[in-house]
C-alpha atoms as a PDB file:
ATOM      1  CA  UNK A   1      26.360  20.269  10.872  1.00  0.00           C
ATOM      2  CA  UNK A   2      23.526  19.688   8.890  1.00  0.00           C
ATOM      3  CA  UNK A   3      22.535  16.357   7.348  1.00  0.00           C
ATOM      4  CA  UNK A   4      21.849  16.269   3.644  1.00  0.00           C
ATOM      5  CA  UNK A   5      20.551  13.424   1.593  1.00  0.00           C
ATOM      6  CA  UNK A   6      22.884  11.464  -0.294  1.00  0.00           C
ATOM      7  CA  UNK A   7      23.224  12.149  -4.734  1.00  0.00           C
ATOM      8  CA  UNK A   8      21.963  15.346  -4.103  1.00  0.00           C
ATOM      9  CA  UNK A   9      24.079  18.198  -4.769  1.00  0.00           C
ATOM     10  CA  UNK A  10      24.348  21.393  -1.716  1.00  0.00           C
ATOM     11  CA  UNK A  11      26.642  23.815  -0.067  1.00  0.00           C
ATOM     12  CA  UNK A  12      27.105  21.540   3.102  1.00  0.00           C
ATOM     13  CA  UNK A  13      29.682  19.220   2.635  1.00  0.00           C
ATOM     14  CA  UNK A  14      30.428  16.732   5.137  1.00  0.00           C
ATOM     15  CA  UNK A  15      33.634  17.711   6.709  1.00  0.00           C
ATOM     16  CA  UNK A  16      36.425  15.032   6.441  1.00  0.00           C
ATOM     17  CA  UNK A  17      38.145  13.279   9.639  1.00  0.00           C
ATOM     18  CA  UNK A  18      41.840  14.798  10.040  1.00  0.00           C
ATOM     19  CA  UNK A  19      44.040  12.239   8.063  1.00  0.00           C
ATOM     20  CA  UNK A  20      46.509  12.545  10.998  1.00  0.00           C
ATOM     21  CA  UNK A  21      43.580  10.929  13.409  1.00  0.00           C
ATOM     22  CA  UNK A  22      41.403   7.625  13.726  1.00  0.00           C
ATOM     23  CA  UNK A  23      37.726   8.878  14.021  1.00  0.00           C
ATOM     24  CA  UNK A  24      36.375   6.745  17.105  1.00  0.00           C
ATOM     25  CA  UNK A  25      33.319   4.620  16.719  1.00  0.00           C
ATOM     26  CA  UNK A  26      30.232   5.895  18.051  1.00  0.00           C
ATOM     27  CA  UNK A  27      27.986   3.856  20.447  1.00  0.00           C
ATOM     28  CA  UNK A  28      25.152   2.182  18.486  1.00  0.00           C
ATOM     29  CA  UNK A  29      27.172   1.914  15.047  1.00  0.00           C
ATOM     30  CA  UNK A  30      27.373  -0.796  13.461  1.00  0.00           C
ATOM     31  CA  UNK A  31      30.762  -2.377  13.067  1.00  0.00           C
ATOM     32  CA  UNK A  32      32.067  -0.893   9.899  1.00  0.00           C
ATOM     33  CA  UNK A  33      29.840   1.757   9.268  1.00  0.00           C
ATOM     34  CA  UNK A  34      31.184   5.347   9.842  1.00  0.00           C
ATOM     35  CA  UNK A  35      29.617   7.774  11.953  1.00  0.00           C
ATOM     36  CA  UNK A  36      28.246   9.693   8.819  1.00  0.00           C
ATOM     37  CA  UNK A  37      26.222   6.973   7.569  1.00  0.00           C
ATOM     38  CA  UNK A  38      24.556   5.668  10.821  1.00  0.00           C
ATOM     39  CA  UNK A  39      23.044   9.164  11.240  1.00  0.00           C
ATOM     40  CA  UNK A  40      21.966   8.948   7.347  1.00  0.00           C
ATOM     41  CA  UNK A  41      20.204   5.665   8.025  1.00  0.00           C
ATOM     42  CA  UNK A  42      19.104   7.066  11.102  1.00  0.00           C
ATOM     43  CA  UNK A  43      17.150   9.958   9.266  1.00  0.00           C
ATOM     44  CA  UNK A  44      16.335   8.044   6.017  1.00  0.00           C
ATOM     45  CA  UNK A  45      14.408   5.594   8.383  1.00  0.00           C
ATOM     46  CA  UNK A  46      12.969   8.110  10.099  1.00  0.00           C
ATOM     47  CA  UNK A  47      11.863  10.042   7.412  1.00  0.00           C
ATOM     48  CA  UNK A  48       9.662   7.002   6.036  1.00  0.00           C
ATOM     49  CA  UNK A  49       8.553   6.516   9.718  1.00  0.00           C
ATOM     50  CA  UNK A  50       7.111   9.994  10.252  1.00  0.00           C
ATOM     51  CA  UNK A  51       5.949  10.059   6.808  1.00  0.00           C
ATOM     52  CA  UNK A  52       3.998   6.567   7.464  1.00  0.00           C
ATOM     53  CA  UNK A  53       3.025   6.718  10.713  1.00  0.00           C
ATOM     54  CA  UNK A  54       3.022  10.664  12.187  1.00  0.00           C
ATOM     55  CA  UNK A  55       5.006  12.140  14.885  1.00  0.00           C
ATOM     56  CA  UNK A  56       2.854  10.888  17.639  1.00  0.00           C
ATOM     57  CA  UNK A  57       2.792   7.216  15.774  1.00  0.00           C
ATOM     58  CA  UNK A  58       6.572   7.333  14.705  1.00  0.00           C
ATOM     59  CA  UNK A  59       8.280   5.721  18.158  1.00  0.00           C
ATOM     60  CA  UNK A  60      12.059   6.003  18.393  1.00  0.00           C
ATOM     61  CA  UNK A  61      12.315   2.276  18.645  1.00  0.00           C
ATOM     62  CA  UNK A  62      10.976   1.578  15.188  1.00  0.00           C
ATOM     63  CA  UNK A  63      12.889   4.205  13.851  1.00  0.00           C
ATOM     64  CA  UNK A  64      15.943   2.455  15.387  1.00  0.00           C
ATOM     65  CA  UNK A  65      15.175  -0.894  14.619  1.00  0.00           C
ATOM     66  CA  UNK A  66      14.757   0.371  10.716  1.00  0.00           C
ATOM     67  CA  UNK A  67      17.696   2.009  10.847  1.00  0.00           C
ATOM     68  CA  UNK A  68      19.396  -1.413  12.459  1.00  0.00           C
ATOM     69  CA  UNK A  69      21.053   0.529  15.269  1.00  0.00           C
ATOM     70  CA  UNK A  70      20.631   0.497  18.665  1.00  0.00           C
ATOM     71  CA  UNK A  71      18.036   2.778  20.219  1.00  0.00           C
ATOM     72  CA  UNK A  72      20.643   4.439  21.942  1.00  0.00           C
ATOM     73  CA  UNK A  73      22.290   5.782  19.004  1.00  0.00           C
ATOM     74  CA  UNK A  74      19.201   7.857  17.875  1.00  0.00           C
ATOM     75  CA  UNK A  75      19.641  10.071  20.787  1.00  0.00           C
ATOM     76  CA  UNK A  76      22.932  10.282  20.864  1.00  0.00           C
ATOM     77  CA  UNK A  77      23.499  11.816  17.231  1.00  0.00           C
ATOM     78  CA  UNK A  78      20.139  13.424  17.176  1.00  0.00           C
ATOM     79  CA  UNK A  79      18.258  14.253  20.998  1.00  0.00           C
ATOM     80  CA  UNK A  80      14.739  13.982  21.728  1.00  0.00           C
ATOM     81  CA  UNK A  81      12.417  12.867  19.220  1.00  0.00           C
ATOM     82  CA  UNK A  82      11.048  16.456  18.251  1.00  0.00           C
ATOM     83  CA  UNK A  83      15.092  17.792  17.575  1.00  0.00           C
ATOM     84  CA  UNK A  84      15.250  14.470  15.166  1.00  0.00           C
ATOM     85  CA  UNK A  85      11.912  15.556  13.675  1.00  0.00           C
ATOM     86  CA  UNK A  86      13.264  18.999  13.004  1.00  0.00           C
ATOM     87  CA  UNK A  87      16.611  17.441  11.576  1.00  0.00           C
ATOM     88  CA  UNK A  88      14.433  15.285   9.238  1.00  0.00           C
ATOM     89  CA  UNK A  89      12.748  17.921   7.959  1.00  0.00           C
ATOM     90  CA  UNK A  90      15.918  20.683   7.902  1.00  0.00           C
ATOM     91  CA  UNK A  91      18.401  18.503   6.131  1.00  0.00           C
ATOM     92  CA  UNK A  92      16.192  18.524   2.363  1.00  0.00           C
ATOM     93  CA  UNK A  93      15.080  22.019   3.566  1.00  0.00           C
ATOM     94  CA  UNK A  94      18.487  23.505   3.132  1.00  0.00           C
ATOM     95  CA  UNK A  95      18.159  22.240  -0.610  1.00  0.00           C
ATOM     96  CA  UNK A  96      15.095  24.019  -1.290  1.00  0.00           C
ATOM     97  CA  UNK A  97      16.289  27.167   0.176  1.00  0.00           C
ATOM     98  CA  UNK A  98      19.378  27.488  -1.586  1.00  0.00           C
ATOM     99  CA  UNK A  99      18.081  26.573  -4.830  1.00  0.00           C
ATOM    100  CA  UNK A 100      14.956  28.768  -4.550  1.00  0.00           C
ATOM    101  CA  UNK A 101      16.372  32.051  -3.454  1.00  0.00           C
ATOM    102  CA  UNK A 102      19.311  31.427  -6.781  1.00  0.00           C
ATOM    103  CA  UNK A 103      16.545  30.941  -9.122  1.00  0.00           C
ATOM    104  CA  UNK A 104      14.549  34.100  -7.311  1.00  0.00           C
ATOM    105  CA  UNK A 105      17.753  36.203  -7.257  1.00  0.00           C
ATOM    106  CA  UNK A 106      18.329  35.320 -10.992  1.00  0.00           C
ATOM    107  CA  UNK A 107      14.669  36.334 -11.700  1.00  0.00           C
ATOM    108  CA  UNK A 108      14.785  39.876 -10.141  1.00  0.00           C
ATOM    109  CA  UNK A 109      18.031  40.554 -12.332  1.00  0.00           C
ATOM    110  CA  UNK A 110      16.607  39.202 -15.021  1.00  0.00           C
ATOM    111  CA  UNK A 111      13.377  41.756 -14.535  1.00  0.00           C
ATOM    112  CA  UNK A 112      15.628  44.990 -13.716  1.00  0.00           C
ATOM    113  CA  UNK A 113      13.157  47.129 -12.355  1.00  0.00           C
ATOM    114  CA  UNK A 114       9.966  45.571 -13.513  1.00  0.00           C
ATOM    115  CA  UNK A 115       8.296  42.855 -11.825  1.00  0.00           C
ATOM    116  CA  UNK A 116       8.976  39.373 -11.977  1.00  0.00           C
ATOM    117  CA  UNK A 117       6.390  37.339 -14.274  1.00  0.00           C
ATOM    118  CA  UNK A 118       4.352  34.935 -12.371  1.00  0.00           C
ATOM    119  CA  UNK A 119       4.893  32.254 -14.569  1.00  0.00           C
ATOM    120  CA  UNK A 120       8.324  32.644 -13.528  1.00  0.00           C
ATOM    121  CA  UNK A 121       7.955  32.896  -9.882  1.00  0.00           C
ATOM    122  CA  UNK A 122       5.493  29.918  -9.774  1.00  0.00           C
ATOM    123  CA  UNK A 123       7.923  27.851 -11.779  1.00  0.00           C
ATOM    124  CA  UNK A 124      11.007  29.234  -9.713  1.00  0.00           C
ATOM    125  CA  UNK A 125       9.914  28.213  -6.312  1.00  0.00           C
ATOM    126  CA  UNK A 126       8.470  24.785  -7.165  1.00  0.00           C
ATOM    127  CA  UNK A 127      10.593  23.451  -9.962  1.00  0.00           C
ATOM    128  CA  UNK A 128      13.415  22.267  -7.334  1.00  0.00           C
ATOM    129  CA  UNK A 129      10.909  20.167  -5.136  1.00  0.00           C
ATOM    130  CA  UNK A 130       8.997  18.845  -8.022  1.00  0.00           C
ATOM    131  CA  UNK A 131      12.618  17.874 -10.025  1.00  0.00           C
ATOM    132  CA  UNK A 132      13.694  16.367  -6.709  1.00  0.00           C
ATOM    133  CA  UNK A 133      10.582  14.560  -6.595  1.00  0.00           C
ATOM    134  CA  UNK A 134      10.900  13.021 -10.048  1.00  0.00           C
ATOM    135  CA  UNK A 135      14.816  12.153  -9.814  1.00  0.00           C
ATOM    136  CA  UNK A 136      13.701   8.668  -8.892  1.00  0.00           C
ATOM    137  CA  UNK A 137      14.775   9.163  -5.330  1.00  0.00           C
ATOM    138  CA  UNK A 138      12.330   8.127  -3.040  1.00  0.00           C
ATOM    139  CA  UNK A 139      13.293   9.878  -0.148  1.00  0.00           C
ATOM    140  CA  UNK A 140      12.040  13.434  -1.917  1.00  0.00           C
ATOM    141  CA  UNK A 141       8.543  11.349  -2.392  1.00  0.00           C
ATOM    142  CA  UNK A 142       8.840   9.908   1.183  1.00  0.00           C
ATOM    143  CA  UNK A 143       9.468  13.723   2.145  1.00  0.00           C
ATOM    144  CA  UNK A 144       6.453  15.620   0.238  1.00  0.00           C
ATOM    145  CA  UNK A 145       4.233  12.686   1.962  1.00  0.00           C
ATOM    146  CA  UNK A 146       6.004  13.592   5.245  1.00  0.00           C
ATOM    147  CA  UNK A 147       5.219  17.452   4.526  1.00  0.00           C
ATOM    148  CA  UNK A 148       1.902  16.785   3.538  1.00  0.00           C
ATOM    149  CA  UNK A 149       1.116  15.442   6.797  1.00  0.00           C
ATOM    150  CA  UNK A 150       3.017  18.454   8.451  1.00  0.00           C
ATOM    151  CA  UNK A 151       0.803  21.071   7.292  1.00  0.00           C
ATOM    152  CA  UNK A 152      -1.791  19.800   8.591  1.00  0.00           C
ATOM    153  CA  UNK A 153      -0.905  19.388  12.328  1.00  0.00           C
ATOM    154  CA  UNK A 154       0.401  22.224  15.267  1.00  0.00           C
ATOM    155  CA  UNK A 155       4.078  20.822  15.592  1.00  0.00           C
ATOM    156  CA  UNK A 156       4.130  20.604  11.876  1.00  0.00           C
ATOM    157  CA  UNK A 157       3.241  23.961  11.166  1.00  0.00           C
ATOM    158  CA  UNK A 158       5.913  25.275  13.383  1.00  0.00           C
ATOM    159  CA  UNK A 159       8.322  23.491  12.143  1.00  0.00           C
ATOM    160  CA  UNK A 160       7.400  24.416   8.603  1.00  0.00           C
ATOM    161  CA  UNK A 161       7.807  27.857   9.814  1.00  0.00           C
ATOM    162  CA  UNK A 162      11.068  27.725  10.975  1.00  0.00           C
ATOM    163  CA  UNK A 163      12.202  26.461   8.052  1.00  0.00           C
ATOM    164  CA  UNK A 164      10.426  28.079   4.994  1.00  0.00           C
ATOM    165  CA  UNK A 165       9.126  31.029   5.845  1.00  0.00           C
ATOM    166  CA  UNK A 166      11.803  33.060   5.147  1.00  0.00           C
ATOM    167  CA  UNK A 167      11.773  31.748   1.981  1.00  0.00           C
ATOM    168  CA  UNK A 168       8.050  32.343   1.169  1.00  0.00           C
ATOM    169  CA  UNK A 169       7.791  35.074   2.251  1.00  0.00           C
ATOM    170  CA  UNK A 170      10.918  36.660   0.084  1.00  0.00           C
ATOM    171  CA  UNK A 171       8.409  35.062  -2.846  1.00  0.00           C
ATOM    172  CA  UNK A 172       5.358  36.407  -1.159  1.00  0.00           C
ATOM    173  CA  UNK A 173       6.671  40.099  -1.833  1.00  0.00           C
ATOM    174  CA  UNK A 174       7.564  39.315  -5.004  1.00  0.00           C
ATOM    175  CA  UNK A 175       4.272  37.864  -5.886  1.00  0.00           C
ATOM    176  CA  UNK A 176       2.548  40.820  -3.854  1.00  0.00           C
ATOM    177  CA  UNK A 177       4.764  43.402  -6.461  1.00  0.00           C
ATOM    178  CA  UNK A 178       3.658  41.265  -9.567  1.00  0.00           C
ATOM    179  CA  UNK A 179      -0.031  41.226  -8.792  1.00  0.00           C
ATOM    180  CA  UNK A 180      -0.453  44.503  -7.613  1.00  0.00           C
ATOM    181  CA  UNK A 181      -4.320  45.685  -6.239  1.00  0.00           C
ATOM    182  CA  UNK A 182      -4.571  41.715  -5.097  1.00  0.00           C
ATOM    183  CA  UNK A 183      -5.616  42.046  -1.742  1.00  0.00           C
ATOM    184  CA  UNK A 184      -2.655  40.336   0.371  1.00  0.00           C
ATOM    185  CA  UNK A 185      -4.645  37.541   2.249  1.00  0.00           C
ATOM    186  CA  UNK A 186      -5.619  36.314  -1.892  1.00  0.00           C
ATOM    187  CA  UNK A 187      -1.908  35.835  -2.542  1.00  0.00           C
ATOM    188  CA  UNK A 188      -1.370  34.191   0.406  1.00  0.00           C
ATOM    189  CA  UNK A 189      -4.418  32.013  -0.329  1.00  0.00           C
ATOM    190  CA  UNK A 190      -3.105  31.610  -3.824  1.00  0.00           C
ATOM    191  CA  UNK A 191       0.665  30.856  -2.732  1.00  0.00           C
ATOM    192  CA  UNK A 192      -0.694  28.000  -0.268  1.00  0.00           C
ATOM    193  CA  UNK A 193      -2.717  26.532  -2.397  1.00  0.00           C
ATOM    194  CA  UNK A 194       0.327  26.216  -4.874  1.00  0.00           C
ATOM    195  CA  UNK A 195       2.505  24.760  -2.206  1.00  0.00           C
ATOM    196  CA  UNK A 196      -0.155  21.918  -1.787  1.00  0.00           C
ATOM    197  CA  UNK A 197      -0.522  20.946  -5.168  1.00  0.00           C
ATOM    198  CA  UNK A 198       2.804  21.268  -5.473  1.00  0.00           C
ATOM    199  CA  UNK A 199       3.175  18.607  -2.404  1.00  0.00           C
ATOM    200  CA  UNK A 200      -0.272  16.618  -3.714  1.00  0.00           C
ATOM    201  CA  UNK A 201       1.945  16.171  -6.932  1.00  0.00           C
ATOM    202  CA  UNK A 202       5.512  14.652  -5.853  1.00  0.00           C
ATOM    203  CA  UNK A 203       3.657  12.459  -3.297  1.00  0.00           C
ATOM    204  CA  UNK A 204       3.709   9.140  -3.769  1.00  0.00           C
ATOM    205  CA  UNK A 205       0.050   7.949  -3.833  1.00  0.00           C
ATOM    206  CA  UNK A 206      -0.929   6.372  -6.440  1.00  0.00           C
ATOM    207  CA  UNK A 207      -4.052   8.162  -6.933  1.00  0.00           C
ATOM    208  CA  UNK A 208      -3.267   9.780 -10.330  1.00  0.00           C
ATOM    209  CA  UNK A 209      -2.694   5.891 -11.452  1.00  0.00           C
ATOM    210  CA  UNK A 210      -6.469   5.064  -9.777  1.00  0.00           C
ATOM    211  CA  UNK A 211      -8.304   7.090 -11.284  1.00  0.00           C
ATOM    212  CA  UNK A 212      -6.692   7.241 -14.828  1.00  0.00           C
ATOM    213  CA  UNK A 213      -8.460   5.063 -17.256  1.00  0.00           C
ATOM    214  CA  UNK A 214      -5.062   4.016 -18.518  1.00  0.00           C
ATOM    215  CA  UNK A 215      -2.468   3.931 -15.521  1.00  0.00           C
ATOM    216  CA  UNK A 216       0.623   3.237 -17.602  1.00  0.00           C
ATOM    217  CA  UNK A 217      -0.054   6.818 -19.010  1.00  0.00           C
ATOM    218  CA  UNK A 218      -0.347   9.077 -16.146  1.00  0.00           C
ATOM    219  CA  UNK A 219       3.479  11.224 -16.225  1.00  0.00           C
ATOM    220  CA  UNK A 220       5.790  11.589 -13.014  1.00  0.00           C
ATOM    221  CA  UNK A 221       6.367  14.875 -11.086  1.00  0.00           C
ATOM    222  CA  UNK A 222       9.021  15.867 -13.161  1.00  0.00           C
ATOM    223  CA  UNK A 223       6.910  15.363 -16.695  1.00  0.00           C
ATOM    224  CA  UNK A 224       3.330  17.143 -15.104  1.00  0.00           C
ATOM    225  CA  UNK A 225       5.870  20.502 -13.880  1.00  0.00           C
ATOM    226  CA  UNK A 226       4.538  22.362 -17.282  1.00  0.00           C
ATOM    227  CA  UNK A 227       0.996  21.432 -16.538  1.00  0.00           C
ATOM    228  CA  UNK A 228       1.204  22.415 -12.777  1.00  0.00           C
ATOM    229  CA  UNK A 229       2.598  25.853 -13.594  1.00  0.00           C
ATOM    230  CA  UNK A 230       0.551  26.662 -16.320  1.00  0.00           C
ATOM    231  CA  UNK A 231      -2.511  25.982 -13.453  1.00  0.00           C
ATOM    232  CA  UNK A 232      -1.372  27.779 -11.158  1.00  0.00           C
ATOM    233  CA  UNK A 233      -0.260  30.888 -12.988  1.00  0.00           C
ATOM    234  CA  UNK A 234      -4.080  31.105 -14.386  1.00  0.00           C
ATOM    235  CA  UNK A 235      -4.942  30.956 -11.246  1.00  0.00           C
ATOM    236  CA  UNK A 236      -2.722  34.191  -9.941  1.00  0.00           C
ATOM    237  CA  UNK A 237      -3.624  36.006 -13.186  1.00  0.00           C
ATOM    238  CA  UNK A 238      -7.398  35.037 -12.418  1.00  0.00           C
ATOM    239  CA  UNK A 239      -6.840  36.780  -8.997  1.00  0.00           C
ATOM    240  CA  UNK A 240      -5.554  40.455 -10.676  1.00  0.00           C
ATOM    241  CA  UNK A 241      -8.455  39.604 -13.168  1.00  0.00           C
ATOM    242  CA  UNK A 242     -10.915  39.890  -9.963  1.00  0.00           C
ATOM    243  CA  UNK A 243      -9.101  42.533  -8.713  1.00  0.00           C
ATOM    244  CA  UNK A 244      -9.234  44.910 -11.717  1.00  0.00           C
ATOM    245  CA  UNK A 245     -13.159  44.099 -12.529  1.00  0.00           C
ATOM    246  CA  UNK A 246     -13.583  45.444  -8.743  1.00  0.00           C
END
């Protein structure tokens, strides 16, 4: 089953314990806490762990100790270290994928037989990461730090892959069918560099704050979405503007 964060709304529901039995407790659980929650504190620590520190700096001891279970539990509920890496990273995945291919499904009805605008298809893919972002839950801004750091190392990448490319590349087409004599490799350019504003924007920083004259000013993920779709759709219109003066 996967693990999804808590106040967040998805299509996996924990499943209940049978009423007519007395779930056991788990090794490593605190006394009182159920089975459900140690893993959740178990991934929530990780999550700021891998974020923080890396998967080579991230050791399953600290992420024990800031869960406050015993080492032994990690493994138990999760395996390995690289299995509770890919858990970390599947369990807000799910979200993203569910709520992206709606909004994208929505958007092709919406378009009949003509293409999708980009403004829509930049605003439908990262509108849900971005609103997550700027819910006030840290975890989403613990998680675009953590996915910042992923795209930029091997194991990262494949994970990445396993879980959003399917996605992407459902968007890719559509992008490909809205901006059409855009050589392919420019839309995939343009789609990545989208993803990492996207991911610059909902981290957690502080840079924005830095380099603003007046820090109390600078808006939250949620408040710069407008701006960050407006950019980006220049920039895929400024790519079939290249294209057509070719």
């Amino acid at each position: 089953m996967t693990d999804t964060p808590p106040d967040l709304e998805t299509a996996f529901a924990a499943t209940p314990p049978s009423p007519q039995r007395v779930p056991r407790r788990k090794p490593g659980r605190p006394k009182g806490i159920s089975s459900e929650q140690t893993r959740a504190r178990i991934l929530d620590a990780a999550e700021r762990l891998f974020a923080d520190e890396g998967y080579e700096g991230a050791a399953l001891r600290d992420v024990a100790a800031a869960a406050q279970v015993q080492l032994h539990a990690v493994g138990y509920h999760f395996g390995p270290k690289e299995a509770l890496f890919d858990t970390v990273v599947a369990r807000r995945s799910v979200i993203m994928t569910e709520l992206r291919l709606a909004a994208l499904e929505a958007a092709k009805q919406a378009a009949g037989s003509g293409s999708i605008p980009i403004a829509t298809l930049v605003r439908d893919y990262i509108s849900p990461f971005v609103l997550s972002a700027g819910r006030g839950d840290p975890g989403w801004r613990t998680y675009a730090a953590l996915m910042g750091r992923l795209a930029n190392s091997p194991l990262g990448t494949e994970i990445i892959a396993r879980h959003y490319d399917s996605t992407a590349r459902a968007y890719l087409s559509e992008f490909r069918r809205s901006l059409p004599g855009v050589p392919e490799a420019d839309v995939i350019e343009g789609f990545s560099a989208m993803v990492a504003a996207m991911l610059g924007l909902c981290a957690d920083t502080g840079r924005p704050a830095r380099l603003a004259d007046e820090p109390g000013e600078v808006p939250g993920p949620a408040e710069s979405l407008d701006t960050l779709v407006r950019f980006q759709t220049a920039g895929f219109l400024a790519l079939q503007e290249a294209s057509d003066d070719r």
